[in-house]
Protein backbone atom coordinates (compact mmCIF):
# COMPACT_ATOMS: atom_id res chain seq x y z
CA UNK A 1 -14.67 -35.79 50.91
CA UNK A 2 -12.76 -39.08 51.47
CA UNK A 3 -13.72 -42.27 49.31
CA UNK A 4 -16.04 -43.97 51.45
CA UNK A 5 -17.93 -40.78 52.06
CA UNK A 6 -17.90 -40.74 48.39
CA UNK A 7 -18.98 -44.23 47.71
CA UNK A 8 -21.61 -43.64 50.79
CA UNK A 9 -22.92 -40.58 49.58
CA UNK A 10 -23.47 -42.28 45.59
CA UNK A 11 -24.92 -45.91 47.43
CA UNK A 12 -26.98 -43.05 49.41
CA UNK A 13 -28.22 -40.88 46.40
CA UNK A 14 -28.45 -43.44 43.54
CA UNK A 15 -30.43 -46.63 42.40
CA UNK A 16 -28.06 -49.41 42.70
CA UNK A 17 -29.01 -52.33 40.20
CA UNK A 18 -27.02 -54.90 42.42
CA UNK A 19 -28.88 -53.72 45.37
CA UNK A 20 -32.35 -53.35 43.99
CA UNK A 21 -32.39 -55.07 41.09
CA UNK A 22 -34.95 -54.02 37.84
CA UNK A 23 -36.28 -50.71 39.98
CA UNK A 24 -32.82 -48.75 39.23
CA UNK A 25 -32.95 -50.32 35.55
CA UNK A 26 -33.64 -46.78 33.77
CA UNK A 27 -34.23 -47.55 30.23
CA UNK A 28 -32.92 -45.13 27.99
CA UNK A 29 -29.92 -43.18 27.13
CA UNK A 30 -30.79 -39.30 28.36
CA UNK A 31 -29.34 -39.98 31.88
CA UNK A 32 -26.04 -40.65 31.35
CA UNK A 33 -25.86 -38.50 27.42
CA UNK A 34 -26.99 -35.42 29.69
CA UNK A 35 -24.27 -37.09 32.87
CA UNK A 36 -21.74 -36.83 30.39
CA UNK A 37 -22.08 -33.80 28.68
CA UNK A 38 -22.12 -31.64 32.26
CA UNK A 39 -18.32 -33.90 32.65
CA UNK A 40 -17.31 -32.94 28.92
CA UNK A 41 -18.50 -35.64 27.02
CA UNK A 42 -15.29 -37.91 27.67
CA UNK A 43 -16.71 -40.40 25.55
CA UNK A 44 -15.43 -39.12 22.41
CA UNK A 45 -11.87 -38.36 23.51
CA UNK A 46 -10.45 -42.07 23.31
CA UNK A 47 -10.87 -45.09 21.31
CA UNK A 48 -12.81 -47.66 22.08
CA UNK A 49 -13.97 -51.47 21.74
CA UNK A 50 -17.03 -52.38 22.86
CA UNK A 51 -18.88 -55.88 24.32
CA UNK A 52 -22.10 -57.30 24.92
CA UNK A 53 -23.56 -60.81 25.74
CA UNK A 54 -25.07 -62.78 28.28
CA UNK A 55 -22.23 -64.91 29.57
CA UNK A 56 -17.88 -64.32 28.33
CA UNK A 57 -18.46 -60.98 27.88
CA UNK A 58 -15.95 -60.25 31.27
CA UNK A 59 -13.58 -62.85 30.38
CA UNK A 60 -13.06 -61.76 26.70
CA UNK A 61 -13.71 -58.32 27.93
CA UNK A 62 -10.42 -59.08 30.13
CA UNK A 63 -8.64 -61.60 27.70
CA UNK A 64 -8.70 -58.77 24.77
CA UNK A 65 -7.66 -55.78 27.29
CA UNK A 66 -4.32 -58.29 28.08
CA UNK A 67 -4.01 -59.18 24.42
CA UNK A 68 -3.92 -55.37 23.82
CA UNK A 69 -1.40 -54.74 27.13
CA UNK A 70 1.23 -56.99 25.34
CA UNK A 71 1.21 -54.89 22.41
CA UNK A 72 2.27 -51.73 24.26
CA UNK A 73 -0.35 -49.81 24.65
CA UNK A 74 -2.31 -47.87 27.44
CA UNK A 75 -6.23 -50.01 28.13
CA UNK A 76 -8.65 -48.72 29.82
CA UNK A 77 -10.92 -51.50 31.01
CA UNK A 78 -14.65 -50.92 32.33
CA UNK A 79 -16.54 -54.02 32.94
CA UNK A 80 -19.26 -54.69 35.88
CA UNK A 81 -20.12 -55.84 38.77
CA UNK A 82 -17.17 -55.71 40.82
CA UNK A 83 -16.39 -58.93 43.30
CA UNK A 84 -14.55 -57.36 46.15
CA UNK A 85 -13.82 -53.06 45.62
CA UNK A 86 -15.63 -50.72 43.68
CA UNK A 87 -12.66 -49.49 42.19
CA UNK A 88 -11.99 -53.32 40.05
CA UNK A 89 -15.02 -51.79 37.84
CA UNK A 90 -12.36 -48.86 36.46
CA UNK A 91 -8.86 -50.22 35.54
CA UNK A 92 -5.95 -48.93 33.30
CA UNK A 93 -3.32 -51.69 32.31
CA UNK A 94 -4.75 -54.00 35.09
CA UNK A 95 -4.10 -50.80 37.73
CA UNK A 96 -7.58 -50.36 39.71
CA UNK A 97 -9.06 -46.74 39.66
CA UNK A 98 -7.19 -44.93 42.48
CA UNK A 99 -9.88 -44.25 45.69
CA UNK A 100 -8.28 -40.35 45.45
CA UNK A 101 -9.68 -39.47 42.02
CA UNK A 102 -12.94 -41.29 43.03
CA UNK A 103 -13.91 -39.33 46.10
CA UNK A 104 -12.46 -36.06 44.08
CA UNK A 105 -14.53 -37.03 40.94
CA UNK A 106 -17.89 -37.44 43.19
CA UNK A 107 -17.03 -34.14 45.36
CA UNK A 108 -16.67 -31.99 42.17
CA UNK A 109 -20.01 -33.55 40.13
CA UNK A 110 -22.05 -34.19 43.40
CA UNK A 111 -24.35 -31.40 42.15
CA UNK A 112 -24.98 -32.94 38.78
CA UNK A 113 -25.45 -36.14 40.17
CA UNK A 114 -28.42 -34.58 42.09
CA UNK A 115 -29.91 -32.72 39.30
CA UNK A 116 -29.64 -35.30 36.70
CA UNK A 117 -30.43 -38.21 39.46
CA UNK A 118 -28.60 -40.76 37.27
CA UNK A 119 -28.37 -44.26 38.25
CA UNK A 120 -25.40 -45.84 40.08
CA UNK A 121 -24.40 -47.51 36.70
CA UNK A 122 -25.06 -44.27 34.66
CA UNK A 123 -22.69 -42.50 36.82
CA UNK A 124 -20.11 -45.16 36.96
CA UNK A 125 -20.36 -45.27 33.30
CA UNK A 126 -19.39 -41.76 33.61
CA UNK A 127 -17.02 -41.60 35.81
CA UNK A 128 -14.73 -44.30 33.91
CA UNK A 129 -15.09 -42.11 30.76
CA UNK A 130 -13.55 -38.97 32.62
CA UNK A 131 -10.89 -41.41 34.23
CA UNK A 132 -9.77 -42.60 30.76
CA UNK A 133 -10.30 -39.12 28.72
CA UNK A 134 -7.58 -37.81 31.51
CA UNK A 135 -5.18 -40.34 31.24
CA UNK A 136 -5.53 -40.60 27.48
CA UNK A 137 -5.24 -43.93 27.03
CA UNK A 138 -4.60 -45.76 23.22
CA UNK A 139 -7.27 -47.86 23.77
CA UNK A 140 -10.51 -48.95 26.04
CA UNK A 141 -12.85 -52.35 26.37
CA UNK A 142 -15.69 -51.22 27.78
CA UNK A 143 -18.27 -54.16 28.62
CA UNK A 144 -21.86 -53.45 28.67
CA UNK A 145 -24.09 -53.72 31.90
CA UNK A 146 -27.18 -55.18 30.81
CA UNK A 147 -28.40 -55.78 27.15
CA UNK A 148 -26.76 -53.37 24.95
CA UNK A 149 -29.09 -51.18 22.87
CA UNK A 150 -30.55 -49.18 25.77
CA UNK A 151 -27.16 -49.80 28.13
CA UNK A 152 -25.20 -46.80 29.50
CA UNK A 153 -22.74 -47.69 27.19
CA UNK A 154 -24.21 -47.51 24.35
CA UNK A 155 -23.04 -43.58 23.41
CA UNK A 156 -19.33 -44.56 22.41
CA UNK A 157 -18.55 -45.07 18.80
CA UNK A 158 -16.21 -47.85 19.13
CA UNK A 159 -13.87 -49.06 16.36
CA UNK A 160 -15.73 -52.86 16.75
CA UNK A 161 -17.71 -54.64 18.67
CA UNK A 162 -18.53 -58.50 19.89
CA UNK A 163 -21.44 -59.99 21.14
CA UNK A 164 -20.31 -63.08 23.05
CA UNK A 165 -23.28 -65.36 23.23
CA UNK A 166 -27.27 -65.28 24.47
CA UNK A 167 -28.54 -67.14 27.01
CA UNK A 168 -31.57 -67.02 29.41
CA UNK A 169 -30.98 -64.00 31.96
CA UNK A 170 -32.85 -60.90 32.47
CA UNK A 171 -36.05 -62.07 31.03
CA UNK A 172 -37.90 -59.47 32.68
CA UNK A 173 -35.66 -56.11 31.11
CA UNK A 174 -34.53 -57.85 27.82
CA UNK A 175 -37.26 -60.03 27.06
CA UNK A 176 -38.33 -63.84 26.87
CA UNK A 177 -37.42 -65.10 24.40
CA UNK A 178 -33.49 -65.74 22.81
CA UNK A 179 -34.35 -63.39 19.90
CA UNK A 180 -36.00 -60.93 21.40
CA UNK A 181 -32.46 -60.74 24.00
CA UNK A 182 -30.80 -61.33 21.01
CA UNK A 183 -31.93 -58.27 19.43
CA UNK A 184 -31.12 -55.94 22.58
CA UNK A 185 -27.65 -57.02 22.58
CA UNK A 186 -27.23 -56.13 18.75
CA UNK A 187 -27.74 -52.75 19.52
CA UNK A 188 -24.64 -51.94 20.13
CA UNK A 189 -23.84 -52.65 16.18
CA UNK A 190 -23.26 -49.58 14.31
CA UNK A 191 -23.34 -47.91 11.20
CA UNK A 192 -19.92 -49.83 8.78
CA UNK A 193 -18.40 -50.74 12.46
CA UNK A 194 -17.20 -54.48 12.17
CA UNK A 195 -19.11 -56.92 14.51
CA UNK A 196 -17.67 -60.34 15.84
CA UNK A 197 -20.25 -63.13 17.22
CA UNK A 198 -18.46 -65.80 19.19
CA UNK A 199 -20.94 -68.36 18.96
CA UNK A 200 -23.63 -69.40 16.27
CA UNK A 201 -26.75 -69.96 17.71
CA UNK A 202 -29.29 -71.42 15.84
CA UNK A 203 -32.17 -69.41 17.00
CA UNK A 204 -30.28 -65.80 17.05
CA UNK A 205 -27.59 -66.18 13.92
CA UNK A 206 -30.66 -64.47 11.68
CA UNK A 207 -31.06 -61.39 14.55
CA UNK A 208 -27.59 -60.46 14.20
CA UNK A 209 -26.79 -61.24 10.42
CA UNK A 210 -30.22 -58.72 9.53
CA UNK A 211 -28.92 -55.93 12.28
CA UNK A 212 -25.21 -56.18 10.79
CA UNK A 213 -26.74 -56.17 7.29
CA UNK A 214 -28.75 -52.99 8.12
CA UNK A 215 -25.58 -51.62 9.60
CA UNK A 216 -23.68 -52.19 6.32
CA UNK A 217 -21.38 -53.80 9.06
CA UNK A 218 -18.57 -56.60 8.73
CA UNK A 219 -20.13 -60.06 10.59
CA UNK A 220 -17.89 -62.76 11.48
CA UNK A 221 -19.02 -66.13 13.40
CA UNK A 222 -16.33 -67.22 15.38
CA UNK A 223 -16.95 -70.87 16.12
CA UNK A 224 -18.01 -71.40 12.29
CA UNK A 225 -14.55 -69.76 11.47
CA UNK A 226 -12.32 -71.34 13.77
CA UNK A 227 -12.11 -74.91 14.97
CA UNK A 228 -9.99 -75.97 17.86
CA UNK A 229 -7.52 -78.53 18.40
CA UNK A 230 -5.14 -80.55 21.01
CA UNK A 231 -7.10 -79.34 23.68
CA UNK A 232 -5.92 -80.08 26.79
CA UNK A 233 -6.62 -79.50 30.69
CA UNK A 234 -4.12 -78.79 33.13
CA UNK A 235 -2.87 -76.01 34.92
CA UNK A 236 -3.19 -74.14 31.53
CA UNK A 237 -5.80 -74.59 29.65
CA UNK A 238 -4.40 -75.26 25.65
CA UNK A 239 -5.36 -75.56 22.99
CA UNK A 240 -4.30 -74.95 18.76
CA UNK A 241 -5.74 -72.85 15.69
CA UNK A 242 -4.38 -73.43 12.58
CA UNK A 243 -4.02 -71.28 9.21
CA UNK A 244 -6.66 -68.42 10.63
CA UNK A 245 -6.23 -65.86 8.13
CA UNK A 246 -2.66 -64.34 8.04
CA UNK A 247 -1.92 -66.01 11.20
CA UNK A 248 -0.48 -69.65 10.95
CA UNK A 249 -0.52 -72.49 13.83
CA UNK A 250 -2.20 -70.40 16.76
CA UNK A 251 -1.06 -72.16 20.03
CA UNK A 252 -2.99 -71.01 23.11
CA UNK A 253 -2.01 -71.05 26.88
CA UNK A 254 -4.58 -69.85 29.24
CA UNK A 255 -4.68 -69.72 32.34
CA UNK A 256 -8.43 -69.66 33.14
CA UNK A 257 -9.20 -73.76 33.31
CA UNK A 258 -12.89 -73.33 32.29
CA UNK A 259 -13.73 -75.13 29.25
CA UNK A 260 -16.07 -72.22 28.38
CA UNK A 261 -13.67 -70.40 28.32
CA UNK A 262 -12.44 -72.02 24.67
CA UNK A 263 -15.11 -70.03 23.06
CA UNK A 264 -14.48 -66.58 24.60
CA UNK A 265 -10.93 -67.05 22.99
CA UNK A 266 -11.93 -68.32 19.93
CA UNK A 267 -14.02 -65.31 19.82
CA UNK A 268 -11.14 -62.59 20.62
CA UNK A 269 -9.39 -64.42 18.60
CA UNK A 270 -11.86 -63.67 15.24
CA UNK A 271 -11.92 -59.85 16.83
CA UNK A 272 -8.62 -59.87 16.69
CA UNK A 273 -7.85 -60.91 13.15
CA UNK A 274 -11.26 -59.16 11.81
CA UNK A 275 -9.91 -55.87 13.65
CA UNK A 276 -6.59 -56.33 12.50
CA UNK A 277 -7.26 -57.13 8.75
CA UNK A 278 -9.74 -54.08 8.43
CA UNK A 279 -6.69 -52.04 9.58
CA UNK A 280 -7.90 -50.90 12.92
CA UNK A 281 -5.37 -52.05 15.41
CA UNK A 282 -1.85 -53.37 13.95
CA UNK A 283 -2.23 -57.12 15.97
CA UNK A 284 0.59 -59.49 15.92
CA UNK A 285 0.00 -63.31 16.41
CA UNK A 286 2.94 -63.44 19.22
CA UNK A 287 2.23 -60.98 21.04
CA UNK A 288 -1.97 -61.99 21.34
CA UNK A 289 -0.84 -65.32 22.60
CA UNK A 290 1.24 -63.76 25.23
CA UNK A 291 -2.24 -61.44 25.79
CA UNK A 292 -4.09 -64.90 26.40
CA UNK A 293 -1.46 -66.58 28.18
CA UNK A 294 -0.75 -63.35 30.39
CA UNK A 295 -4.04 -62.43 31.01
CA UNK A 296 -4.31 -62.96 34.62
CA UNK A 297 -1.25 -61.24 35.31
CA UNK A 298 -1.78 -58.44 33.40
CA UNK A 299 -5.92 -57.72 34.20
CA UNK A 300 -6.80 -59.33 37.88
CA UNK A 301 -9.46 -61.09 36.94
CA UNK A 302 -11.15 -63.76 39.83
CA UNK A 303 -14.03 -65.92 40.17
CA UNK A 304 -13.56 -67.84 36.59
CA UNK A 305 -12.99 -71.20 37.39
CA UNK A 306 -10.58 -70.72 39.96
CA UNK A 307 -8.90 -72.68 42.00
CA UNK A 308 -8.49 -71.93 45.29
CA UNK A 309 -7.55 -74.95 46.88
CA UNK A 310 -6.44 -78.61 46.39
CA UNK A 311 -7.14 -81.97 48.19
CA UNK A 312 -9.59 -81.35 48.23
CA UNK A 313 -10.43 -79.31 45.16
CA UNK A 314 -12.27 -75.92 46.40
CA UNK A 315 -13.52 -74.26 42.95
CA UNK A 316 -15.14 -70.78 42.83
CA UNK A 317 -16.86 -69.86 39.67
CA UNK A 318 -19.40 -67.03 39.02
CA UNK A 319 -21.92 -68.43 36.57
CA UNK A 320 -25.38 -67.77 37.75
CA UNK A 321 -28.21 -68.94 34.95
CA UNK A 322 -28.79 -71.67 33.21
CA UNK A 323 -26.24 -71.26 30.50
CA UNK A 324 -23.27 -70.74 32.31
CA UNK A 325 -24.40 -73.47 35.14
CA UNK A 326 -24.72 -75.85 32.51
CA UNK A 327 -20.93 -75.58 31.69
CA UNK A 328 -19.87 -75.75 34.94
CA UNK A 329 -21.69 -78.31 35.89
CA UNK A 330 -20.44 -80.74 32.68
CA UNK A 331 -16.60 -79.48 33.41
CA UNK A 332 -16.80 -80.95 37.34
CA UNK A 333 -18.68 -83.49 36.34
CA UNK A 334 -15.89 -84.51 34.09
CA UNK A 335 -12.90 -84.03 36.27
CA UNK A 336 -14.85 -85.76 39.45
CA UNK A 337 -13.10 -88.31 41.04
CA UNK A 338 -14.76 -88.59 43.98
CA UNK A 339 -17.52 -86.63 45.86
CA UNK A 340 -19.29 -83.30 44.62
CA UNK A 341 -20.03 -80.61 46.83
CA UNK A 342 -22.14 -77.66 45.99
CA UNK A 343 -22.41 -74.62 47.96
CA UNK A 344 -24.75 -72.23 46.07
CA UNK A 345 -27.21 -69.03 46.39
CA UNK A 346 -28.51 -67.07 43.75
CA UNK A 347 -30.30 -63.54 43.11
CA UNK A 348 -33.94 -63.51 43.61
CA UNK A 349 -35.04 -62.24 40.25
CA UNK A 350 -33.11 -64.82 38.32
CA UNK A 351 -34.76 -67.87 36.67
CA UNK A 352 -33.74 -69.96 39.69
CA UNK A 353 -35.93 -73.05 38.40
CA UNK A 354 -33.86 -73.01 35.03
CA UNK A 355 -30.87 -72.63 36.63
CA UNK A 356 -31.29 -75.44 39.26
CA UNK A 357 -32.18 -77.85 36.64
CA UNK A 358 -28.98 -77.97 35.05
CA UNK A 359 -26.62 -78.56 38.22
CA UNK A 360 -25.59 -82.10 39.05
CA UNK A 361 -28.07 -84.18 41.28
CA UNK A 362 -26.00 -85.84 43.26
CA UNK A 363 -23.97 -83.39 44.98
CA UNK A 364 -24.17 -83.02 48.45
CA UNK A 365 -25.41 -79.25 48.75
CA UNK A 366 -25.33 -76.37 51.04
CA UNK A 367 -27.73 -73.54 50.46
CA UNK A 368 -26.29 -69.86 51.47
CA UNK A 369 -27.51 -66.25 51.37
CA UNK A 370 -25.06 -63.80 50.26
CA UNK A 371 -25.02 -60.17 51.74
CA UNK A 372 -26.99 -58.47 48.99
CA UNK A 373 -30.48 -57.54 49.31
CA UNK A 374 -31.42 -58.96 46.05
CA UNK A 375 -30.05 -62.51 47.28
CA UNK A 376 -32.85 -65.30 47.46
CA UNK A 377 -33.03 -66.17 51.18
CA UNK A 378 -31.38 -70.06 51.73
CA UNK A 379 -34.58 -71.39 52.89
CA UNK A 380 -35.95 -70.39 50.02
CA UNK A 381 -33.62 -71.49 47.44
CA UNK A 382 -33.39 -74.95 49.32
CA UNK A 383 -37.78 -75.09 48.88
CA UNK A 384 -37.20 -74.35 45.00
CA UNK A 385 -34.41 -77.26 44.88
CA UNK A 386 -36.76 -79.56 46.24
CA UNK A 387 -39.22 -79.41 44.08
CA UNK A 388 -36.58 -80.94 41.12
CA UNK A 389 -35.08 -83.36 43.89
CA UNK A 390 -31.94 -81.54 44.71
CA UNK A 391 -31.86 -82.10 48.76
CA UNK A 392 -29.59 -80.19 50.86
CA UNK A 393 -28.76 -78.30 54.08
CA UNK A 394 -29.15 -73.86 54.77
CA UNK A 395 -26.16 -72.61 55.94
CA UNK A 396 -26.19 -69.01 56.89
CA UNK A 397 -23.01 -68.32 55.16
CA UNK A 398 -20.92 -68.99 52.08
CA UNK A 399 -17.13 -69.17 54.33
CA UNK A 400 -19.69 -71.41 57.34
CA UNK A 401 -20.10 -73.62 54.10
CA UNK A 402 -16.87 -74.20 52.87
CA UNK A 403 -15.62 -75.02 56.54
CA UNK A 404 -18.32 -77.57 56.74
CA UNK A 405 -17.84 -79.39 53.29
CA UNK A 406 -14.02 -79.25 53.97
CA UNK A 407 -15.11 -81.29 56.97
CA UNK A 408 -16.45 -83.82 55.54
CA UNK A 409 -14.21 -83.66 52.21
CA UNK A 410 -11.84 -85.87 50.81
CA UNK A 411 -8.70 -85.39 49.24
CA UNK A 412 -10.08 -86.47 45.55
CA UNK A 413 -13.28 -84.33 46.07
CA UNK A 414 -14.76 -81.79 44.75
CA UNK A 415 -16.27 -78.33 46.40
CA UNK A 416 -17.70 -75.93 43.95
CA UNK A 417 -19.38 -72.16 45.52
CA UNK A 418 -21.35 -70.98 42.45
CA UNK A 419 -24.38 -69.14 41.61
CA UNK A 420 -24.05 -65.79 42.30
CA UNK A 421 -21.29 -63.04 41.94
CA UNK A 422 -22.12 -61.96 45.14
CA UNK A 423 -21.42 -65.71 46.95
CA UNK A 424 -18.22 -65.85 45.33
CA UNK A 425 -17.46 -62.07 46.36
CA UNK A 426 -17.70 -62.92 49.95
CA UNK A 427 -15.45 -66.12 49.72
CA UNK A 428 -12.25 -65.27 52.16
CA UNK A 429 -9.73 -67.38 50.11
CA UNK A 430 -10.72 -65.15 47.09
């Protein structure tokens, strides 16, 4: 079996939740406990850090596995969905999975995939267990899928966790209301393991605080711990923390532009010291600031803010609900100098009124359709932006966009492709 008779045969046999959405959602962890047990249990044979939250989690997931990378050490990194290759999803110091110990991992467990009929997630979950169990690496950040208590995740032990922040997104799995999302993501706090919250919500602080007080677990609240400073936007992104704990005068250089991204830092950053000071993980200050300032290098990671082009600006960024659009929208807003185009799609079972709302009005937008079967048709998503007075033109596809607005473009303008991991996926320039 080669890899893509491998991939073929899982897409074939398997619920895919990118494909299909909430139907390949199995709740519960008996899938992938019983998955894992028929591959050796792999979960308990390395240590772990684990994340949850509604939008950072990748970034920090990334920015902590590079933080960890400049310390020496082995890191595994799991995190989901990919943009371009299956194989981004499984990564060991910023090396993809190799496509030879996919298809070999899928010939020799076909059978228990067909018994146990896990879902695609379940079994990737698996799979990047086995991968890290056999190379025995020091350390792995493994990023939750969706929610966190019922996640496929959810069997490590880890030796901390953080819970980034909670937005509006999978209403119909994790509930409708912030607490009640709140509460699935704080289920991957355990028993005395040390939790990190990057941001202090008003109407989730209380979910977390009683979980990690249940737990007998260590809570720390980043942004109420750590202010920044000197921020400034460039080609880095910089910024200052001083006298945090042991560490003195913090100076951060990252190379992800989005101002969002200032609290997934700040949040590592209170990982780092709360894992360090409860003698977890020896963490030195100089060598987590080369971890920020390194971390595309070192991980791969696309689709953050990122700057693909200049005069005029072409900006691809993956947030797709209303929290993350919000913050993108505010950031271009702010650097605009001229025109603002917006070539967007979304996912069908998103809140696509909510997330239209917050984009900028006066953009000149171009409504695509990505590839994936759960992607709201253009026609559609230009109907819904109607109704809140956002007026644009369907263009079959996201690349047929960008040629357009490039078209009509000038050099100080702006073209952002948002809304979807799946639009930005299919961007050539990416």
């Amino acid at each position: 079996m080669n890899y893509q008779e491998a991939i073929s045969f899982l897409y074939a046999q398997l619920p895919v939740f990118h494909n299909v959405g909430k139907k390949a959602y199995k709740p519960g962890l008996g899938n992938v406990l019983a998955l894992c047990e028929k591959v050796g249990n792999p979960q308990h044979n390395f240590k772990s850090l684990h994340i949850a939250g509604t939008n950072g989690k990748g970034s920090s997931s990334h920015f902590m596995a590079s933080v960890l990378q400049e310390h020496g050490f082995k890191v595994g990194l799991y995190t989901s969905p990919h943009l371009k290759r299956f194989t981004e999803r499984i990564k060991i110091n910023g090396q993809e999975i190799p496509e030879s110990w996919v298809s070999q991992f899928v010939e020799q467990y076909q059978s228990h995939i067909q018994e146990i009929r896990p879902s695609f997630f379940e079994w990737t979950v698996a799979m990047a267990f086995c991968y890290f169990s056999e190379e025995q690496v020091d350390y792995a950040i493994i990023e939750t899928g969706l929610g966190g208590r019922l996640d496929s995740t959810n069997i490590i032990t880890p030796l901390a966790c953080l819970i980034t922040n909670i937005g509006y997104d999978h209403q119909d799995i994790l509930g409708e209301t912030l607490p009640e999302i709140a509460l699935e993501k704080a289920g991957i706090i355990k028993k005395g393991i040390p939790v990190t919250i990057s941001e202090y919500q008003m109407e989730t602080h209380y979910v977390f605080e009683q979980m990690a007080e249940e737990c007998g677990s260590d809570i720390i609240f980043a942004n109420r711990a750590i202010e920044p400073i000197h921020i400034q936007m460039g080609e880095q992104l910089t910024f200052e923390v001083q006298n945090h704990h042991a560490w003195k005068n913090i100076h951060i250089k990252s190379p992800y532009v989005g101002t969002y991204q200032i609290q997934n830092i700040l949040g590592v950053l209170a990982w780092s010291v709360q894992i360090h000071e409860a003698g977890l993980i020896d963490l030195r200050q100089e060598a987590w600031e080369r971890g920020i300032e390194n971390c595309a290098k070192n991980t791969g990671l696309k689709g953050r803010f990122e700057i693909l082009e200049k005069k005029p600006w072409l900006i691809a960024d993956t947030a797709h609900n209303e929290h993350g659009l919000r913050l993108l929208g505010r950031q271009v807003e702010g650097m605009l100098m001229g025109q603002l185009f917006i070539i967007v799609g979304m996912v069908a079972d998103k809140d696509i009124q909510r997330a239209l709302e917050v984009l900028p009005k006066h953009a000149t937008y171009f409504f695509c359709q990505s590839g994936n079967p759960r992607s709201l048709s253009a026609s559609q998503l230009q109907e819904k932006a109607k109704n809140i007075d956002i007026k644009g033109i369907c263009v079959e596809h996201v690349n047929e966009a960008i040629g357009l607005a490039k078209e009509l473009a000038q050099e100080n303008d702006i073209i952002l492709v948002t809304g979807s991991t799946y639009m930005v996926a299919e961007i050539d320039q990416l």
